[in-house]
Protein backbone atom coordinates (compact mmCIF):
# COMPACT_ATOMS: atom_id res chain seq x y z
CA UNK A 1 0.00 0.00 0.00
CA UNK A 2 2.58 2.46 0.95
CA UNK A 3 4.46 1.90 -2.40
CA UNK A 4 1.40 2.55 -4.28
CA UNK A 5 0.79 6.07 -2.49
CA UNK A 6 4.45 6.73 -3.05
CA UNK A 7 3.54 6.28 -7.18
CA UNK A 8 0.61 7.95 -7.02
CA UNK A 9 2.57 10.98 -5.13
CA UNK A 10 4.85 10.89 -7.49
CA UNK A 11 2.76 10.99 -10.33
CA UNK A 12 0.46 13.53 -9.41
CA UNK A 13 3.53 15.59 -8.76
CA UNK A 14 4.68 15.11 -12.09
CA UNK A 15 1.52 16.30 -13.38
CA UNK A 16 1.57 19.63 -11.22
CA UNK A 17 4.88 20.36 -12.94
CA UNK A 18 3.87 19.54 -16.35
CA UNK A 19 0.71 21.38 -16.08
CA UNK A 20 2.96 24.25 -14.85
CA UNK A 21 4.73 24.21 -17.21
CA UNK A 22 2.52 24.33 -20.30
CA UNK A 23 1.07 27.59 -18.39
CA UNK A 24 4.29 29.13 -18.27
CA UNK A 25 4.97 28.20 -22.14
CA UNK A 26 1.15 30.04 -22.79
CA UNK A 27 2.83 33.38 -20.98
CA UNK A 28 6.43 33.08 -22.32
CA UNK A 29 8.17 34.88 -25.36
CA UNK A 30 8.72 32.77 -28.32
CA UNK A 31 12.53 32.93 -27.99
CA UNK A 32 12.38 31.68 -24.09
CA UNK A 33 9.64 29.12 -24.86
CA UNK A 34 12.02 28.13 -27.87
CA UNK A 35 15.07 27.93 -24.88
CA UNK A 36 13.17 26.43 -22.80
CA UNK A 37 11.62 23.79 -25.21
CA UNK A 38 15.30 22.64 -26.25
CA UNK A 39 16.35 21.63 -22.68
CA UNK A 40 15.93 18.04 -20.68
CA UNK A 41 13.50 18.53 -17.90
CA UNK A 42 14.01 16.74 -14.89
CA UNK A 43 10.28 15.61 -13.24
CA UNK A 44 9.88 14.84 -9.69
CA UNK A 45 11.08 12.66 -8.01
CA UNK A 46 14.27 13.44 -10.42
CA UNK A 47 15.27 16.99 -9.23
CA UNK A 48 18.72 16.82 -8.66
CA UNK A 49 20.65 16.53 -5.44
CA UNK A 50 23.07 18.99 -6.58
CA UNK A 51 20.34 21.53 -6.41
CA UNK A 52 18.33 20.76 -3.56
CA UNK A 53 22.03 21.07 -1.45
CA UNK A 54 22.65 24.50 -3.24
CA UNK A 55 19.38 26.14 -2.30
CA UNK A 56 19.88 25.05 1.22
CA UNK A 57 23.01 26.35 1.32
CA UNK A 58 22.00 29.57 0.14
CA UNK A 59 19.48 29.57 3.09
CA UNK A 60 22.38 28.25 5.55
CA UNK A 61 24.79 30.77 4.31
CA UNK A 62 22.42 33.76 5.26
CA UNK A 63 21.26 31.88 8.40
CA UNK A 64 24.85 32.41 9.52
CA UNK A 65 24.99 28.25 10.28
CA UNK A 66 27.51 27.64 7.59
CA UNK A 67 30.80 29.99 6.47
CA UNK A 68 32.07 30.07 3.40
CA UNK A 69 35.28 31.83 2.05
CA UNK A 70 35.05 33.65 -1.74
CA UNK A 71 31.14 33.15 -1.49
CA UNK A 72 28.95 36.88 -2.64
CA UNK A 73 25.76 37.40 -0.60
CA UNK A 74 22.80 39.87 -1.00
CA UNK A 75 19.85 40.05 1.15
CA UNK A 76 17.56 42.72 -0.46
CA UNK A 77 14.05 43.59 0.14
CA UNK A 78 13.65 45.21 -3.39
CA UNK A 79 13.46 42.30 -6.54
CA UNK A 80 15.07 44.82 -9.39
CA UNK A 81 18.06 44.96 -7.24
CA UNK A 82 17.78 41.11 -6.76
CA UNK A 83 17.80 40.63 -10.20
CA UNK A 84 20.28 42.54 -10.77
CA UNK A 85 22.78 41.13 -9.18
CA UNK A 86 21.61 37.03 -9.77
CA UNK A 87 22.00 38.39 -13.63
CA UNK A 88 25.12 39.81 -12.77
CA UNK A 89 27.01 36.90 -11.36
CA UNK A 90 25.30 34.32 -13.84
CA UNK A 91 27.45 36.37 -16.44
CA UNK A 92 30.58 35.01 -14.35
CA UNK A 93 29.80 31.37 -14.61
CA UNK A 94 31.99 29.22 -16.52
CA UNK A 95 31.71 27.77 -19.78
CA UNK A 96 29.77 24.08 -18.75
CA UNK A 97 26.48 22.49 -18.52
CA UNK A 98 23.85 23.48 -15.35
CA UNK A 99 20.78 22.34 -13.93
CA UNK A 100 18.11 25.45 -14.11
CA UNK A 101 15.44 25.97 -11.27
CA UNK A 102 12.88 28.79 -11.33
CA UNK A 103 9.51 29.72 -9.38
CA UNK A 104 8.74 28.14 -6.17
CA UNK A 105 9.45 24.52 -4.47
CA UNK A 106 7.57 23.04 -1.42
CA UNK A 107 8.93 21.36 1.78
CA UNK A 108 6.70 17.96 1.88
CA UNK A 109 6.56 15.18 4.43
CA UNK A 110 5.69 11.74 2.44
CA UNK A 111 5.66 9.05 5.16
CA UNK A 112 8.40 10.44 7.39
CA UNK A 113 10.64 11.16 4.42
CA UNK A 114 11.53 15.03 3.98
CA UNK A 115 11.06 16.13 -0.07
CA UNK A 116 11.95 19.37 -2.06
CA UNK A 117 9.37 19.74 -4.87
CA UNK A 118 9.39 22.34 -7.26
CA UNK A 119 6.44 23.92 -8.85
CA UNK A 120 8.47 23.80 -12.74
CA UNK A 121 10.79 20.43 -13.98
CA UNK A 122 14.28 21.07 -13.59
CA UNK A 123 15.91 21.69 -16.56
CA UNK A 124 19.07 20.02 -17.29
CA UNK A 125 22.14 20.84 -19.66
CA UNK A 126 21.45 24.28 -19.59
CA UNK A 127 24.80 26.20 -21.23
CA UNK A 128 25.34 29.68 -21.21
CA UNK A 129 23.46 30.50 -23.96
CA UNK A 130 20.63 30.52 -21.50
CA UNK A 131 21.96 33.41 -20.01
CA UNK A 132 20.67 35.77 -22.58
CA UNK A 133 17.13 34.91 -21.67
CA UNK A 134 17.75 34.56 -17.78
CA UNK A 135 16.60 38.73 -17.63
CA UNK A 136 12.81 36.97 -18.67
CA UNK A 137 13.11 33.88 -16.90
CA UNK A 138 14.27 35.76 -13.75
CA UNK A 139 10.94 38.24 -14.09
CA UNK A 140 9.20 34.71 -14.56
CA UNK A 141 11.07 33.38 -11.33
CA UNK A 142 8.68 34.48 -8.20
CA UNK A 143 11.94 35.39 -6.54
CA UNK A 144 13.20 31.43 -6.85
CA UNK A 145 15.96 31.09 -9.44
CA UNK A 146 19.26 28.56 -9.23
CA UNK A 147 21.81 28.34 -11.45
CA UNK A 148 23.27 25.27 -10.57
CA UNK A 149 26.59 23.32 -11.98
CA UNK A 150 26.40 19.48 -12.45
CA UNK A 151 28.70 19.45 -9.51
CA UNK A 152 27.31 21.87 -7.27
CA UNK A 153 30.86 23.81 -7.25
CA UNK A 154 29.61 26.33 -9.26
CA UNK A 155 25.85 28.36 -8.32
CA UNK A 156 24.06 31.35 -8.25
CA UNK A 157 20.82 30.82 -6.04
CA UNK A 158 17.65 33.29 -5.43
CA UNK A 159 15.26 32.87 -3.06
CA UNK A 160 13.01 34.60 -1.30
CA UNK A 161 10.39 34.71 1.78
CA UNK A 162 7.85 36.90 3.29
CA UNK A 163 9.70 39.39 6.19
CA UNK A 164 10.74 42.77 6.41
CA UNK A 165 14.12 44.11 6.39
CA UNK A 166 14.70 47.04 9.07
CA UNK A 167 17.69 48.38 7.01
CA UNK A 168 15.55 48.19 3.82
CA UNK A 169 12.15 48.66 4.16
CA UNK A 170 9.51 47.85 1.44
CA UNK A 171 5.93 47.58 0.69
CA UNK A 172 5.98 44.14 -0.60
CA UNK A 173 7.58 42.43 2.80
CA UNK A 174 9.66 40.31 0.73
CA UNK A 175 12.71 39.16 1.63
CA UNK A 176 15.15 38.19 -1.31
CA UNK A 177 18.16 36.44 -0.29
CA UNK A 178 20.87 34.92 -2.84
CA UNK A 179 24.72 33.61 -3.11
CA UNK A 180 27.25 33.00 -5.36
CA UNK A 181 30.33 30.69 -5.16
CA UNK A 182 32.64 29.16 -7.70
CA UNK A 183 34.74 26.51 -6.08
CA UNK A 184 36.73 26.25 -9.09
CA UNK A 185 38.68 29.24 -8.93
């Protein structure tokens, strides 16, 4: 019985995304839709590990529960500026293939097992051609966008939450929080 729900989870899951998905093709420009089209997604339960370990250690990072030396961080309560910089530093990633995340994920429980789900497939083999259409896919992104080597070395993460920055106060109470690291040098 339990493996059955597991399918069915899964499935249903799958669904979400690809239903997303087709809504987000219906809204998008024919040259990101085109982009978009070309790449591998990656359904749940296939999001990569890689990923899942780079938006929590974007969270971590800000948190102040992990360190990290040559990592860039922004916490901004104003999403032009966030965009600005994720576009920024995704023009400093190297030449290589990257997994692409964008719009929302939710925390599930399924039978005492913790999962990372989000809303769109991952897409996989992104290059940096990509880059020239991350300015759209970023105003697409609900302040949730990874950039995401095959390695996890190499990231640029966005992601946001509702709060209020005392330093930076803004009518939307949205907190946008994002890294950058490139373990490769």
């Amino acid at each position: 019985m339990r493996m059955q729900k597991r399918i069915l989870f899964d499935l249903a899951t799958k669904n979400s995304q690809r239903l997303a998905l087709e809504q987000l093709y219906a809204g998008a420009s024919e040259g990101l839709k085109s982009v978009l089209m070309s790449h591998a997604k990656l359904f749940h339960p296939k999001t990569p590990e890689q990923l899942k370990r780079a938006v929590a250690r974007c969270a971590r990072l800000h948190s102040g529960t992990e360190a990290g030396e040559g990592i860039e961080l922004l916490q901004t309560s104003y999403e032009n500026n966030a965009i600005s910089w994720f576009l920024e530093r995704a023009k400093e990633l190297p030449l290589g293939d990257y997994f692409l995340w964008f719009r929302k994920a939710s925390g599930i429980t399924f039978e005492g097992k913790n999962e990372w789900v989000p809303e769109l497939p991952v897409l996989a083999g992104v290059n940096m051609a990509v880059v020239g259409q991350l300015k759209e896919i970023a105003s697409l992104s609900k302040g949730h966008l990874a950039v995401v080597s095959n390695d996890g070395r190499v990231a640029v993460v966005m992601d946001s939450y509702s709060g209020f920055l005392q330093a930076e106060p803004s009518p939307e109470e949205i907190v946008y929080e994002l890294a950058f690291w490139n373990s490769l040098g």
